[in-house]
C-alpha atoms as a PDB file:
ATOM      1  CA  UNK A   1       0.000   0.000   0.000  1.00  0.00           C
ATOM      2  CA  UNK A   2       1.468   3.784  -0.849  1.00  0.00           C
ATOM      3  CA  UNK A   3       2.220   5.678   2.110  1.00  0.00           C
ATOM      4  CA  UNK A   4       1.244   9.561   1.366  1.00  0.00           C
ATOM      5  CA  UNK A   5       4.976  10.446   1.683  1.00  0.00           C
ATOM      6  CA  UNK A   6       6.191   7.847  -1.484  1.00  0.00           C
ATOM      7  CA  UNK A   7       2.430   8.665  -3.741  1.00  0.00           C
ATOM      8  CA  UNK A   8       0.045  10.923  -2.217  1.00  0.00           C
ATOM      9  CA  UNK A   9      -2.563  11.269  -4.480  1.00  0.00           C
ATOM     10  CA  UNK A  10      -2.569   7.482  -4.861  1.00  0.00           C
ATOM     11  CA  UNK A  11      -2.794   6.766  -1.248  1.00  0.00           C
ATOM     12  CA  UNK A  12      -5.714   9.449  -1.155  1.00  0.00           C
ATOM     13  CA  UNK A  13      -7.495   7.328  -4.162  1.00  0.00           C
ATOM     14  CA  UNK A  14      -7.075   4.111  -2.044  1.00  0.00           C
ATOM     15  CA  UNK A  15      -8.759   5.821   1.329  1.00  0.00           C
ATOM     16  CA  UNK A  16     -12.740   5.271   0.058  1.00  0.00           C
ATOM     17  CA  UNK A  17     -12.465   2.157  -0.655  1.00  0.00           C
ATOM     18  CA  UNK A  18     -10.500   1.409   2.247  1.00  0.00           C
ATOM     19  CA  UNK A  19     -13.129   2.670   4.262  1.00  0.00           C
ATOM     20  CA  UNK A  20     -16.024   1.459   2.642  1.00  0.00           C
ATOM     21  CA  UNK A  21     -14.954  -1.730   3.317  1.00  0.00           C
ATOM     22  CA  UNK A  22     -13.963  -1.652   7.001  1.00  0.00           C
ATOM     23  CA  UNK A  23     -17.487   0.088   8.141  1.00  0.00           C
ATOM     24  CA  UNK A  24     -17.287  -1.348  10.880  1.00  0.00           C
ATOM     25  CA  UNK A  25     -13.970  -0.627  12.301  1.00  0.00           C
ATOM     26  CA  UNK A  26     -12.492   1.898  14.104  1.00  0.00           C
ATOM     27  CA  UNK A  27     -11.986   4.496  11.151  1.00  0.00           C
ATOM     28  CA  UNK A  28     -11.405   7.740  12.718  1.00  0.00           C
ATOM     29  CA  UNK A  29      -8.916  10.058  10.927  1.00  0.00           C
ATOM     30  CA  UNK A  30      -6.082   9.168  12.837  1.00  0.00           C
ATOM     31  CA  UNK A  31      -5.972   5.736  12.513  1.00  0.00           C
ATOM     32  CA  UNK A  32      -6.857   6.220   9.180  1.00  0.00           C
ATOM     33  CA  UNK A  33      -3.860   8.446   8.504  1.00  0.00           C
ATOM     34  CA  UNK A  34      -1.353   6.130  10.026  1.00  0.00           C
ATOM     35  CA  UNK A  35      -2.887   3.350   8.164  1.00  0.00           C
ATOM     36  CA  UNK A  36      -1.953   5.256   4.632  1.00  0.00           C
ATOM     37  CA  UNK A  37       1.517   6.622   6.354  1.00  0.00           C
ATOM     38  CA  UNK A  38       0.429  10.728   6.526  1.00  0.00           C
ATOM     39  CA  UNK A  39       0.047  13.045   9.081  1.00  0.00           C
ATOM     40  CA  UNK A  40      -3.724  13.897  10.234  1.00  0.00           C
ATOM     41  CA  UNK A  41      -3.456  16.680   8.479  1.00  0.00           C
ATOM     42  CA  UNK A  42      -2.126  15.784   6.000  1.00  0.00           C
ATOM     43  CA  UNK A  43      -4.032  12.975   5.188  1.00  0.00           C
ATOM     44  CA  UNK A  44      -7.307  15.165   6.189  1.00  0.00           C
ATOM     45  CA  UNK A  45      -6.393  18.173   3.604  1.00  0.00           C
ATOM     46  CA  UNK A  46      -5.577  15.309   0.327  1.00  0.00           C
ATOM     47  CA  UNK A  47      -8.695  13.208   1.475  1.00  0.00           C
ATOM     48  CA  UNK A  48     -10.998  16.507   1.300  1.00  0.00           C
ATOM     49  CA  UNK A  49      -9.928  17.507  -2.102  1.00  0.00           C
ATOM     50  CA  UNK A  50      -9.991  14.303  -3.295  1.00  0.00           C
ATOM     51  CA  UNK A  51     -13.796  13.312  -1.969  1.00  0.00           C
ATOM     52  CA  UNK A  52     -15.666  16.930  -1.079  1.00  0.00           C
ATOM     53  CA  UNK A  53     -15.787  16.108   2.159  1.00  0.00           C
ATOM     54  CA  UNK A  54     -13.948  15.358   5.707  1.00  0.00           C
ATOM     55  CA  UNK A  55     -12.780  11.944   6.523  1.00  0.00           C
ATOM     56  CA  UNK A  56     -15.415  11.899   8.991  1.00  0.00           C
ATOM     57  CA  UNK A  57     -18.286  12.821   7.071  1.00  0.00           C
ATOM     58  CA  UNK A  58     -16.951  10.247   4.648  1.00  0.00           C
ATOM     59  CA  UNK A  59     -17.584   7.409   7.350  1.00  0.00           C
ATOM     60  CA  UNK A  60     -20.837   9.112   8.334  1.00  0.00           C
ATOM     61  CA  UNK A  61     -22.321   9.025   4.972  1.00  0.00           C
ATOM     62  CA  UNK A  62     -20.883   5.695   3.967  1.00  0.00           C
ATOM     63  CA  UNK A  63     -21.656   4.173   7.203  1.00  0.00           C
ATOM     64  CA  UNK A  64     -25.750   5.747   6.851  1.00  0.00           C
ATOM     65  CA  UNK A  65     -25.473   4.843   2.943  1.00  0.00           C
ATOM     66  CA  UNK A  66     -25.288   1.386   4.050  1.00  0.00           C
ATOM     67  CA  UNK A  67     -27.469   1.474   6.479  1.00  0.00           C
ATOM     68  CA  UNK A  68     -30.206   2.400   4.904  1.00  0.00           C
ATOM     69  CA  UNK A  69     -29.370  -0.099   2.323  1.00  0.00           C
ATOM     70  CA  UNK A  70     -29.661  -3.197   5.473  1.00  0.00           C
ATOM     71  CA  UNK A  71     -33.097  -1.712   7.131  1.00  0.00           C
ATOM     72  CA  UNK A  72     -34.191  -1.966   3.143  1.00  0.00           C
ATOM     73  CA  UNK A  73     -32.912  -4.967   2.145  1.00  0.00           C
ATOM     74  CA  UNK A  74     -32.963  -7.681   5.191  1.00  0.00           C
ATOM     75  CA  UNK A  75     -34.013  -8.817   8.125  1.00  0.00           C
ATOM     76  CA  UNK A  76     -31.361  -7.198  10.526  1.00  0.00           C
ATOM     77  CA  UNK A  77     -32.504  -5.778  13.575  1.00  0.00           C
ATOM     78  CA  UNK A  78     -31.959  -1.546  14.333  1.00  0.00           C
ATOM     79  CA  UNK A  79     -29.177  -2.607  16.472  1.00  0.00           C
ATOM     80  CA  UNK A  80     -27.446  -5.311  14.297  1.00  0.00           C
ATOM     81  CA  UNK A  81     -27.639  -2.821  11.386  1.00  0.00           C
ATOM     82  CA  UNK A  82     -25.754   0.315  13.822  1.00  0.00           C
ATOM     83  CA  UNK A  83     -23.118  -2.581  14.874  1.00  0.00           C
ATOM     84  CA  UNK A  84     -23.227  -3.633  11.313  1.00  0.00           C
ATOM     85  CA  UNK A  85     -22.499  -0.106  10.304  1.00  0.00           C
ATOM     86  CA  UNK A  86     -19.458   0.352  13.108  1.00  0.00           C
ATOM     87  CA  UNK A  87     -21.919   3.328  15.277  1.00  0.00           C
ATOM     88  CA  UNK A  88     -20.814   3.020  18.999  1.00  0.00           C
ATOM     89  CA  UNK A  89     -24.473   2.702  20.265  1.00  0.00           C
ATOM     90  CA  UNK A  90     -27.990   2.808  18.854  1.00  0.00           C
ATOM     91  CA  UNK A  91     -28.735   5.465  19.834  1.00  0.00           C
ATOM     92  CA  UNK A  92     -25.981   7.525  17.810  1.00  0.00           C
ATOM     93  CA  UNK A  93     -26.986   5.890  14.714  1.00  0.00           C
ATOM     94  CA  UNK A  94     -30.701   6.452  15.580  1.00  0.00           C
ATOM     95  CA  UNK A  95     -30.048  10.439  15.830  1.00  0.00           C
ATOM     96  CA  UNK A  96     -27.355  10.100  12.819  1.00  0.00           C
ATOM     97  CA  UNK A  97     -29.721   8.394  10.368  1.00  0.00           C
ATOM     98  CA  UNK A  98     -32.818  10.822  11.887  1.00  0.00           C
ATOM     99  CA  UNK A  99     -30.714  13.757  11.288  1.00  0.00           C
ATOM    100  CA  UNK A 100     -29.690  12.307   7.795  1.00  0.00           C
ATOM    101  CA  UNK A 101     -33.310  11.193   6.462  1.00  0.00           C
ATOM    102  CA  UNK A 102     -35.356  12.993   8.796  1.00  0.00           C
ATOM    103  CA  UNK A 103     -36.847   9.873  10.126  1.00  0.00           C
ATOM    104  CA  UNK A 104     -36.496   6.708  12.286  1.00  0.00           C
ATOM    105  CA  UNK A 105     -34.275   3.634  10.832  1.00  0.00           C
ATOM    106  CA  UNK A 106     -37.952   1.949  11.597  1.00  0.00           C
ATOM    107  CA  UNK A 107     -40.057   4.350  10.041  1.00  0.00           C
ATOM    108  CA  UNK A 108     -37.677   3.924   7.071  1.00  0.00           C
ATOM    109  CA  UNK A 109     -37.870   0.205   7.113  1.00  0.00           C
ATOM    110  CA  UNK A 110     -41.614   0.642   6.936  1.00  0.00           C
ATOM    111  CA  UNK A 111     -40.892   2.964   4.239  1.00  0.00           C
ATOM    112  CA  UNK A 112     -41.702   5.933   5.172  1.00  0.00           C
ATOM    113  CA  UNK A 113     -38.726   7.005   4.524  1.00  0.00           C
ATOM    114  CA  UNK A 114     -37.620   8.528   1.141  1.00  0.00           C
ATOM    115  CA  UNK A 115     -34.200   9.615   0.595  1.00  0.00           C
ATOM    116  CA  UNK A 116     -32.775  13.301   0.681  1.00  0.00           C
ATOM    117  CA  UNK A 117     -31.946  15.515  -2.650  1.00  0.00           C
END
């Protein structure tokens, strides 16, 4: 794996994937920065011009994105989906995914939810 001192915009490329598939990790910035060999900042300022967005609100979004996609698609219950997801209790992904869709991960399950322009 590039470290962001040898390739930095190639390390940056790597980081979505990386987190998208290690949701449920521990994936705040810092150990994300080690992991691709930057400093926070570093790694914060090339992630944000890569992606639009923090490193954090990366995980948020990817971590709700797929959420919404296991209350939709199976049988999981609210908490199995926020562990599934890597949110430290239900009720932070319960007032994430409110503030995100403006309703419950049950009402959306019982769609009532429709997603946000």
């Amino acid at each position: 794996m590039p470290s962001c001192s040898e390739r930095p915009a190639q390390a940056a490329d790597l980081a979505p994937a990386y987190i998208r598939e290690h949701l449920a990790g521990d994936l705040d910035v810092g150990t994300l920065a080690r992991r691709f060999g930057c400093s926070r900042s570093h790694f914060t300022r090339l992630f944000t011009t890569l992606t639009g967005l923090s490193p954090h609100q990366y995980v948020i979004q990817a971590r709700l994105a797929l959420a919404q996609e296991l209350l939709t698609c199976t049988n999981l219950t609210v908490g199995e989906v926020a562990a599934e997801t890597g949110f430290s209790s239900i009720h932070h992904f319960c007032r994430r995914f409110r503030m995100r869709t403006g309703v419950t991960p049950t009402a959306w399950r019982e769609g009532l939810g429709r997603p946000r322009e």
